[in-house]
Protein backbone atom coordinates (compact mmCIF):
# COMPACT_ATOMS: atom_id res chain seq x y z
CA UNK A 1 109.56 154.30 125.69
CA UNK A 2 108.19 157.67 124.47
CA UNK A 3 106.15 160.38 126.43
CA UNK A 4 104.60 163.99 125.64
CA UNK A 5 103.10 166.21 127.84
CA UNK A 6 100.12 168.15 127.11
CA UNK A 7 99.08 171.07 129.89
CA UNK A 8 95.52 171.34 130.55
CA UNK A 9 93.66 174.27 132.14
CA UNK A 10 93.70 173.92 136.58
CA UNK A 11 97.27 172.97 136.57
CA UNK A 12 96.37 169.18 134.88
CA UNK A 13 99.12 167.80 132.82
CA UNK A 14 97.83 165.12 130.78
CA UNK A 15 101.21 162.37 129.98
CA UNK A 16 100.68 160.14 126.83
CA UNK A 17 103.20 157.20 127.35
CA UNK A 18 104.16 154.20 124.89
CA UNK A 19 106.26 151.55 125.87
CA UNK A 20 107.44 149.49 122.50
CA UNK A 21 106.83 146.20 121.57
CA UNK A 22 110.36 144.82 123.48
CA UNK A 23 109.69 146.29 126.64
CA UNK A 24 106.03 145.45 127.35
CA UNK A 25 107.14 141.55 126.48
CA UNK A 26 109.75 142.38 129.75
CA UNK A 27 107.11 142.89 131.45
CA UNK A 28 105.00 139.83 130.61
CA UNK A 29 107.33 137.60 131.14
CA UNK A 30 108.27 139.49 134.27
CA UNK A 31 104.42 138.74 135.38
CA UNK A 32 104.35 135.46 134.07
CA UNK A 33 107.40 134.44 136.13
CA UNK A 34 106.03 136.32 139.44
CA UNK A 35 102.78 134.25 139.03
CA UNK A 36 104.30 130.52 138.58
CA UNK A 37 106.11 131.39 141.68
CA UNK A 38 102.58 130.77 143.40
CA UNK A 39 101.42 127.87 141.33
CA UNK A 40 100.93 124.72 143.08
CA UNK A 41 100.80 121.89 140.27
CA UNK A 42 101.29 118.28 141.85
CA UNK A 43 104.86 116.73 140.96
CA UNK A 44 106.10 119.88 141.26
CA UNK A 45 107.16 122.52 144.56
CA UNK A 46 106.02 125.62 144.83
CA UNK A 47 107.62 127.84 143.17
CA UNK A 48 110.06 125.77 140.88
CA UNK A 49 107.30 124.65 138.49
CA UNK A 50 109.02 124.82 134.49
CA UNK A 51 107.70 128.20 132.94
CA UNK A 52 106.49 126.09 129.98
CA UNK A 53 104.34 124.02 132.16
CA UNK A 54 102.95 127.07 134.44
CA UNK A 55 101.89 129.31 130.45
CA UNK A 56 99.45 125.94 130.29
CA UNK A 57 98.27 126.91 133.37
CA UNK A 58 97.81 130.65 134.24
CA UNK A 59 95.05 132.68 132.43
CA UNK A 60 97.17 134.92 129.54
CA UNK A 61 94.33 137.86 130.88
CA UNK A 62 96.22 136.87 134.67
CA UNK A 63 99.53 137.34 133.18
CA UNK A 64 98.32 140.87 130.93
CA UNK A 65 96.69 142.72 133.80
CA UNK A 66 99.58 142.31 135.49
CA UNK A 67 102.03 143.05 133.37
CA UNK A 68 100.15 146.29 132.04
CA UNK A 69 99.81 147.73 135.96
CA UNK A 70 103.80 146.85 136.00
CA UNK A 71 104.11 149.18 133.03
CA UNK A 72 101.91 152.15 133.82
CA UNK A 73 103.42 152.71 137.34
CA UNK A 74 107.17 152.45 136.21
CA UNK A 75 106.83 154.21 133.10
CA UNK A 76 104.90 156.77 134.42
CA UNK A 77 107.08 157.61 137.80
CA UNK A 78 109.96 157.55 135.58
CA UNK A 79 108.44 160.37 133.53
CA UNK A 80 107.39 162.31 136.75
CA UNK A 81 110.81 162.18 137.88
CA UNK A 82 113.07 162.77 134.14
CA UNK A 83 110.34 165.70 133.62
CA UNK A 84 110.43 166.77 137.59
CA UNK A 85 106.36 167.13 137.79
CA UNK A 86 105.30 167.99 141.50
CA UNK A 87 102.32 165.73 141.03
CA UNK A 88 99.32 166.17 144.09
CA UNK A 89 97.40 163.34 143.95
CA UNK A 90 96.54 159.86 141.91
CA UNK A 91 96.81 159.99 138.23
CA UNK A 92 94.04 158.67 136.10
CA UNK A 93 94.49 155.97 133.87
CA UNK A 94 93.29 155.71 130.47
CA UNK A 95 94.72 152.53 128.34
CA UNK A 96 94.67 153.35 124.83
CA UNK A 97 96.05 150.29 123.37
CA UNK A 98 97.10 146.87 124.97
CA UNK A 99 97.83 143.24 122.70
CA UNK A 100 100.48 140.71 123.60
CA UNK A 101 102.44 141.44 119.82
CA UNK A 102 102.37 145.30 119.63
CA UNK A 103 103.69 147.75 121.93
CA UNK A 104 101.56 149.45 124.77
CA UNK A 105 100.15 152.92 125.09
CA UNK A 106 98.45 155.08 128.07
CA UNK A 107 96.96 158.36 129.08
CA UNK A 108 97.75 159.81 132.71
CA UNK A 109 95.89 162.53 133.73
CA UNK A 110 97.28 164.17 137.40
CA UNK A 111 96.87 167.63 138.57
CA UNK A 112 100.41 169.39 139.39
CA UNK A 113 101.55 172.26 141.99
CA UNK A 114 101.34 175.43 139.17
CA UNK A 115 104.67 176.37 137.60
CA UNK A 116 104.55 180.57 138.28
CA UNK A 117 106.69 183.03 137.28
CA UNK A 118 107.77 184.82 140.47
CA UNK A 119 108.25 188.40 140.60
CA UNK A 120 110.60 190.35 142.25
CA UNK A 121 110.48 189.57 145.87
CA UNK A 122 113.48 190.98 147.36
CA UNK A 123 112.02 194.49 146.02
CA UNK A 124 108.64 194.00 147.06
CA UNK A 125 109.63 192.85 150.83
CA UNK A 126 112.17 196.12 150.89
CA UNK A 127 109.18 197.76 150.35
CA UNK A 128 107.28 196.29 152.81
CA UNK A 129 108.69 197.19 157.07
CA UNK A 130 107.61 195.96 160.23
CA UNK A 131 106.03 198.71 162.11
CA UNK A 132 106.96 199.26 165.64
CA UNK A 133 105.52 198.36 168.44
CA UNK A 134 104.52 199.82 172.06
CA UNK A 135 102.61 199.19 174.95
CA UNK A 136 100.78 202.05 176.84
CA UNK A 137 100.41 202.32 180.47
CA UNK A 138 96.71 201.72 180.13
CA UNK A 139 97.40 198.71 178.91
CA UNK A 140 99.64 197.50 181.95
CA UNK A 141 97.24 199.09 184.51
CA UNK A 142 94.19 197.10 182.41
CA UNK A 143 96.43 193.84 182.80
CA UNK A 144 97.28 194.50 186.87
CA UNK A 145 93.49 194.48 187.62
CA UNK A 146 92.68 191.94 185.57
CA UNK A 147 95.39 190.14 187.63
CA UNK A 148 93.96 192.01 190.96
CA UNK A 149 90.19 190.53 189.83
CA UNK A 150 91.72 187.16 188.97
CA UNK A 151 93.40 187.16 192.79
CA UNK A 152 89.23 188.23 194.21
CA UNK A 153 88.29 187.02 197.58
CA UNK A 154 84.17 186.32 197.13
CA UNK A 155 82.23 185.83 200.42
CA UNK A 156 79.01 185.21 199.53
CA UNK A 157 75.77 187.68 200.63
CA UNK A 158 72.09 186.89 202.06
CA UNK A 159 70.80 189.34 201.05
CA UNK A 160 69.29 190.69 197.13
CA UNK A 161 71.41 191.68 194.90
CA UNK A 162 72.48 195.31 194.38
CA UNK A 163 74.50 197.42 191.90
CA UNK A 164 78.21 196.23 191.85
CA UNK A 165 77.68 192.92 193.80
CA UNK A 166 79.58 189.61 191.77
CA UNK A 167 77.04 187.44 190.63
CA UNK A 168 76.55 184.28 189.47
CA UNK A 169 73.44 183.00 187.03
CA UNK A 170 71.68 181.05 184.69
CA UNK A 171 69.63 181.84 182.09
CA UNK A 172 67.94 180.54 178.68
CA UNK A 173 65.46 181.71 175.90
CA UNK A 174 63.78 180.32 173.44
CA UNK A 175 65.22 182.51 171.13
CA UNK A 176 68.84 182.03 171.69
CA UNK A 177 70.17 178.92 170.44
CA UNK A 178 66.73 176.92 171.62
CA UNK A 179 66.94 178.00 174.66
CA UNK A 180 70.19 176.00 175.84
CA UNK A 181 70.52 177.06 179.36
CA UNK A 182 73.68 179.00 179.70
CA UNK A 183 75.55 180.06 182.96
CA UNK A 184 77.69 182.77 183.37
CA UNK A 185 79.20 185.19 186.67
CA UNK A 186 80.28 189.34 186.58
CA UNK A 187 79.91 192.55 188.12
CA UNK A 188 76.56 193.57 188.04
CA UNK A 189 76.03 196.59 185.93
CA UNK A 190 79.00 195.55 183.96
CA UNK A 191 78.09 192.42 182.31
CA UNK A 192 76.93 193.73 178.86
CA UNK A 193 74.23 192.42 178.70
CA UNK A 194 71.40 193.11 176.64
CA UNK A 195 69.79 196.45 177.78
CA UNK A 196 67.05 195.97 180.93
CA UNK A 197 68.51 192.29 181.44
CA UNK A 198 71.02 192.97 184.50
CA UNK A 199 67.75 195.86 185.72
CA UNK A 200 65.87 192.34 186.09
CA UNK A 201 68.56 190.27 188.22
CA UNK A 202 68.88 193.08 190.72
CA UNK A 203 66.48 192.52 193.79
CA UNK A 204 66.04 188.71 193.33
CA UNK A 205 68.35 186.51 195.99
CA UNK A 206 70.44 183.21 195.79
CA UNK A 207 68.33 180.71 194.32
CA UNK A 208 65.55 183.09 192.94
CA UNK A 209 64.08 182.11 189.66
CA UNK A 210 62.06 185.00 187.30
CA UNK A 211 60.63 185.08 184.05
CA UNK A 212 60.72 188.10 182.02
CA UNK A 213 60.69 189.99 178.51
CA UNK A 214 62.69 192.22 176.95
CA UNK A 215 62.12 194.36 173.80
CA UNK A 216 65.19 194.18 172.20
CA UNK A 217 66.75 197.57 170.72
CA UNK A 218 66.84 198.01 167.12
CA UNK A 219 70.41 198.69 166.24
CA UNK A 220 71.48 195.61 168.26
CA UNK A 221 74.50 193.64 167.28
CA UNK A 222 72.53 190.51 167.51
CA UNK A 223 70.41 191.04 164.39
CA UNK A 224 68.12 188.09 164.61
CA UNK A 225 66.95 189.29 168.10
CA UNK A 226 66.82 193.26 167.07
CA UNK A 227 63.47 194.77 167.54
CA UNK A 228 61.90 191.76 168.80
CA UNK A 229 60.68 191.11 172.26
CA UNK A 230 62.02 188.31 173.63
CA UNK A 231 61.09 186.22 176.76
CA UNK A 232 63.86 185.23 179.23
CA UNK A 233 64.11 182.74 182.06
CA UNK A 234 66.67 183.67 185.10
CA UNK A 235 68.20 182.12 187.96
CA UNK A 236 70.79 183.99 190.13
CA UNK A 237 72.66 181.85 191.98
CA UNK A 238 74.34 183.44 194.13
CA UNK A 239 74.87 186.96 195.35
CA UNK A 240 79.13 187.44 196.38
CA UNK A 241 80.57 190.19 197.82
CA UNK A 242 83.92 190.57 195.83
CA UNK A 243 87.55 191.76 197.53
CA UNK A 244 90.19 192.84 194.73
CA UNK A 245 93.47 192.78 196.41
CA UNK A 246 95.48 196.22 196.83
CA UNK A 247 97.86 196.37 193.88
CA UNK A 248 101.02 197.19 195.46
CA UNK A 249 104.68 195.43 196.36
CA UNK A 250 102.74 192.43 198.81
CA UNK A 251 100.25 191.40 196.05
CA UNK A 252 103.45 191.32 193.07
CA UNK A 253 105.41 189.32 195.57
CA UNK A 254 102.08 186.87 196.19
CA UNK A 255 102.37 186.31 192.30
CA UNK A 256 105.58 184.25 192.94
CA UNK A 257 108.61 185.32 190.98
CA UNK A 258 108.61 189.44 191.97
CA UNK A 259 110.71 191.02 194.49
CA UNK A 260 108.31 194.41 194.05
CA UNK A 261 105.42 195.89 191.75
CA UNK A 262 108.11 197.20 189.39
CA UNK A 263 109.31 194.03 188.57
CA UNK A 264 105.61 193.03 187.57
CA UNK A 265 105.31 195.76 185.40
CA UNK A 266 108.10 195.59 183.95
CA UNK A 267 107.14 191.72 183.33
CA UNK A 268 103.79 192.75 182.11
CA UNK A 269 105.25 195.04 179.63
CA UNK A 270 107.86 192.60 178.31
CA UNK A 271 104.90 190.19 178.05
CA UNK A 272 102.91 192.56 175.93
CA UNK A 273 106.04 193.52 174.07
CA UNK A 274 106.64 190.09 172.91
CA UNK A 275 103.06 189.11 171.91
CA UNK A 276 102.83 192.19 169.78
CA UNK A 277 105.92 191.85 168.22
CA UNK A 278 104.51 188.16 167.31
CA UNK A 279 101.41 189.71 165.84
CA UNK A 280 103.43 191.78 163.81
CA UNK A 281 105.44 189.50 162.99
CA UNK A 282 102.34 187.45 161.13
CA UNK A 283 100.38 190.82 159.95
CA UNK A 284 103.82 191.95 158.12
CA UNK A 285 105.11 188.51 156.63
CA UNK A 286 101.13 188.33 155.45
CA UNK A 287 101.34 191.51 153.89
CA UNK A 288 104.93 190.78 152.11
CA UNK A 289 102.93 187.52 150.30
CA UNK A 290 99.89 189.13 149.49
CA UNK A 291 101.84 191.87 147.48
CA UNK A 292 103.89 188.58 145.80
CA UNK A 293 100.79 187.18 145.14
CA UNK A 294 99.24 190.28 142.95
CA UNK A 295 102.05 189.41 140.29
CA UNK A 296 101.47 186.13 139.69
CA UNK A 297 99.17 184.82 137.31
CA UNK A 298 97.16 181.81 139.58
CA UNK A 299 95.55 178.15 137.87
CA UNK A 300 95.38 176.47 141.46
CA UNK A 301 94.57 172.88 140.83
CA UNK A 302 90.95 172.03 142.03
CA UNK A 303 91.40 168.95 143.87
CA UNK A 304 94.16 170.75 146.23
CA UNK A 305 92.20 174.30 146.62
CA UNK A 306 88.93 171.68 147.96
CA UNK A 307 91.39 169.28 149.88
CA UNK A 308 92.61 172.32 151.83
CA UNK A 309 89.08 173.98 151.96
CA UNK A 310 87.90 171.01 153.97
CA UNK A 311 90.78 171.25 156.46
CA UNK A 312 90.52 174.51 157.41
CA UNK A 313 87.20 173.59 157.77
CA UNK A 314 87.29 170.30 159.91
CA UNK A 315 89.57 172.60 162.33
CA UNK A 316 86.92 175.12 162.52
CA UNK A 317 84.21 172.31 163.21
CA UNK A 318 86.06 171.06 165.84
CA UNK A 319 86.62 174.04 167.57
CA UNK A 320 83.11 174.17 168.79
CA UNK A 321 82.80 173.20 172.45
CA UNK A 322 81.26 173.55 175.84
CA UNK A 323 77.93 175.87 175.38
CA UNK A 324 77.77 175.98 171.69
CA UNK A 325 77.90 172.91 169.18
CA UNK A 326 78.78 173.32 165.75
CA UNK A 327 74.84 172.66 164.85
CA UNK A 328 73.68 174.81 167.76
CA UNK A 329 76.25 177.18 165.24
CA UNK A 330 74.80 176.47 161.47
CA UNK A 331 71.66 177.34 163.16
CA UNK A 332 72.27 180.38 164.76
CA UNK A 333 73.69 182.06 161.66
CA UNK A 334 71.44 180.15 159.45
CA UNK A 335 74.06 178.32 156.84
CA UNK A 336 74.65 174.83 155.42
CA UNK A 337 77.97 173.03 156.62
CA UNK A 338 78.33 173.10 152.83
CA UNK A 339 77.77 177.18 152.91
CA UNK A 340 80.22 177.14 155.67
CA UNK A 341 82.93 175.39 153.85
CA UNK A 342 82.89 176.96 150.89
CA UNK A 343 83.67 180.42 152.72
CA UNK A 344 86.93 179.36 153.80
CA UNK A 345 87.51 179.59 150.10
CA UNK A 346 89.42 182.70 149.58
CA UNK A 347 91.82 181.42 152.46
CA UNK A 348 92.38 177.81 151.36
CA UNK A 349 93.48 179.74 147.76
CA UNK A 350 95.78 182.14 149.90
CA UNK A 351 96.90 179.63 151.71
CA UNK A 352 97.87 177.27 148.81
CA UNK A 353 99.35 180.40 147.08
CA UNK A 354 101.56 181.14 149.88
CA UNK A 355 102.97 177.47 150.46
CA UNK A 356 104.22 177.79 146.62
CA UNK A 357 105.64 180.92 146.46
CA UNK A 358 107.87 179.71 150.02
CA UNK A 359 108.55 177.06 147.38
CA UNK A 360 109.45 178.38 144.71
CA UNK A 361 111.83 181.49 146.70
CA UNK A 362 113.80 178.18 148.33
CA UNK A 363 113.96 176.58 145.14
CA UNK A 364 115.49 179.75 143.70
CA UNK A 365 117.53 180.71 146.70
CA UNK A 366 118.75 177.21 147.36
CA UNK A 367 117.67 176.76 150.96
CA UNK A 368 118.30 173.66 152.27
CA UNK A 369 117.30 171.65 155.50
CA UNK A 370 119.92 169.45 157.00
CA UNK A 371 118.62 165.99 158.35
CA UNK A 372 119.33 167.40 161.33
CA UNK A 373 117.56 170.22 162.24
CA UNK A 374 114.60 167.92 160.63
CA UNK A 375 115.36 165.81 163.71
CA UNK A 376 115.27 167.91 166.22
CA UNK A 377 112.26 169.29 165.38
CA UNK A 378 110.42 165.68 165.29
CA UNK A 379 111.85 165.16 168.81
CA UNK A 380 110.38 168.69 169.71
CA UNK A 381 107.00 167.18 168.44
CA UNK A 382 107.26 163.85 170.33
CA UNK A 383 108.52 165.10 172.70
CA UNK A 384 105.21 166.50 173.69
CA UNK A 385 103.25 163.62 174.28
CA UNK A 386 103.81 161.75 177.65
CA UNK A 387 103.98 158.61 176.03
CA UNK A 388 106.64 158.44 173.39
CA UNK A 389 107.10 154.87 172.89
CA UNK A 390 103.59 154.35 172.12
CA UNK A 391 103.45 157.91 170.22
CA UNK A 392 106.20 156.52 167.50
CA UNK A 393 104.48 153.57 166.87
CA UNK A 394 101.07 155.31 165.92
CA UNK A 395 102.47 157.83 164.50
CA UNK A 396 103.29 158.53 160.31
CA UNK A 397 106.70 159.31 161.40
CA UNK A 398 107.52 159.60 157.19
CA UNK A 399 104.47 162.22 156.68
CA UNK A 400 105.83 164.30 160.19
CA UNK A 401 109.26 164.58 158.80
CA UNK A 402 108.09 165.78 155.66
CA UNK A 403 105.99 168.66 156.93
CA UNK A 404 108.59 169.04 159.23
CA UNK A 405 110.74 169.55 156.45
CA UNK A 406 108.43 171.97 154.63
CA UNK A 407 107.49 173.88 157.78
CA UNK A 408 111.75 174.08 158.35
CA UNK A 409 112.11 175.69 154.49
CA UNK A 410 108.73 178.16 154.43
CA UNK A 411 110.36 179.90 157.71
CA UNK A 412 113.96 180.02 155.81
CA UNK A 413 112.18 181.79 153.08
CA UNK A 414 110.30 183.89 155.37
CA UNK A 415 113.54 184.84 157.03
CA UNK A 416 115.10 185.31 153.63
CA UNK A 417 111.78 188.19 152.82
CA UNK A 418 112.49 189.56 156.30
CA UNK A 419 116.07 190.25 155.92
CA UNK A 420 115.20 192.38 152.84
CA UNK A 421 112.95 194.23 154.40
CA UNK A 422 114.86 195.49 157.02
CA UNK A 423 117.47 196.64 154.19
């Protein structure tokens, strides 16, 4: 057999394969003995019919196609694996020469992960520190009364509603998403709302309904409503009076786990401590890649940057729910799904660019994952579901493994990047 490898533009290799004369009759008569085995001639079982008597009796054309599909997928997954391609999808076949008495010949064309030239990455992530993180007392007193309004005793009012009462409505316009009714409950005066909206609720009692308009400022956020007047159709619901509890030693202790309001500070802070120093975490390991990405010289196969385009994108779809669809969405800001997908384009390319550099710096560094800690993170992952009997058996265990596996090795290289930047 001979090869050569030609390198087309978009990471495509094109392979040019020729198996001789000797080994493309193996593999006819390889065929030709797989297909007697399911001749039925009379006089004869199934399956021990004489070869000479089946050639009378299987179609040559039979016996070629077969033989030639033997061919191209051996000879060609021997050459991915002798020349170590990282082929991403199915090659396409182009026979350029096939006859029973002369050897055999083929084109694959297959689009590979991009061979890059990686820069220096230990010097780049020295470069590159975490910074530190704090929390402010503001921010513990903002999350003890959000914990003090989460903890609210409402009795409810008959009477109208005034300035600072809790209340609870529901409202729609025909120029807001066409006009879906929408609910929603807050202090009134402190709802945000759009300017002369909450003026509007304040007098009407539980179970009032109004009709209004509102001319809409002109530097509002909402551009498709700015400057217009728009007509609005209220219901309050209900008018509530709304008791915060005291913050102080009783109400820590009513949260469970605190012997006094220190301790719940002192939990809130170590809260807020840890999800900052998780943000970080991201914003600084993003910012070490995006400085090894400026070195590199990119040719990000097509068919990968569009296969990854459309999963960020069916995760975004399906993260509409409860008051707005995904259409309700596409018409609000006035796009295509197909104008919609093709913005996540700059972060299916980082995201692609990212997964090979991890890659590459494990190749390079030699990480390895032991079949063990592969494992244990499956059983992690099963172990979520309450039915793990049934989970296994509809599950690609093979394809969880292997991003398992992958997942395991990009946070080994991470770890690697981190490590020099704290040197």
């Amino acid at each position: 057999m001979k090869s050569s490898i030609k390198k087309l533009p978009h990471s495509v290799v094109e392979i040019t394969i020729e198996v001789s004369k000797e080994e493309f009759d193996k593999y006819y008569q390889e065929s030709l003995l797989l297909l007697s085995k399911n001749l039925e001639i009379k006089g004869f079982r199934k399956g021990n019919v004489p070869l000479e008597i089946a050639k009378k009796n299987i179609n040559p054309t039979d016996v070629l196609n077969e033989a030639t599909q033997n061919a191209v997928k051996e000879s060609y997954l021997k050459v991915v694996k002798e020349e170590e391609l990282n082929v991403i999808d199915k090659a396409e076949i182009e026979i350029l020469k096939i006859a029973l008495d002369d050897s055999f010949s083929f084109k694959a064309k297959v689009s590979v992960l991009p061979e890059i030239e990686l820069s220096d990455y230990k010097k780049i992530s020295s470069s590159l520190k975490k910074k530190e993180v704090s929390v402010e007392e503001k921010e513990i007193e903002d999350a003890l009364n959000w914990l003090s309004k989460y903890r609210s005793k409402f009795t409810a009012l008959n009477r109208e509603a005034r300035k600072g009462d809790f209340v609870e409505i529901e409202y729609s316009s025909p120029s807001i998403e066409g006009g879906a009714k929408k609910e929603d409950s807050f202090v009134l005066d402190k709802g945000n709302f759009v300017p002369g909206f909450e003026d509007k609720i304040k007098g009407m009692k539980g179970g009032e309904e109004k009709e209004f308009s509102l001319l809409i400022p002109k530097d509002y956020f909402i551009k498709e409503l700015a400057g217009k007047d728009v007509n609005f159709k209220a219901k309050l619901k209900s008018v509530l009076k709304m008791e915060k509890p005291e913050i102080n030693d009783e109400f820590a202790k009513s949260l469970g786990k605190f012997d006094n309001l220190d301790s719940l500070r002192k939990n809130i802070r170590e809260g807020l401590i840890i999800e900052k120093e998780s943000k970080e975490k991201q914003r600084h390991r993003g910012e070490i890649l995006e400085k090894i990405q400026e070195k590199i010289e990119w040719d990000l196969p097509k068919g990968l940057v569009e296969a990854e385009k459309q999963r960020i994108f069916e995760s975004f779809k399906n993260s509409f729910s409860g008051q707005m669809s995904f259409q309700d969405y596409l018409k609000k800001v006035k796009k295509t799904e197909q104008e919609i997908k093709e913005s996540f384009d700059k972060n299916a390319q980082n995201n692609i660019k990212s997964f090979i550099i991890l890659r590459e710096i494990a190749k390079k560094e030699n990480l390895k994952v032991e079949e063990k800690e592969i494992e244990e993170e499956v059983n992690k992952i099963i172990g979520q579901y309450p039915d793990k009997d049934s989970v296994e058996k509809n599950l690609d265990l093979d394809k969880i493994k292997q991003y398992t596996k992958e997942r395991i090795i990009s946070e080994k290289a991470f770890n690697l990047l981190e490590d020099c930047s704290k040197k």
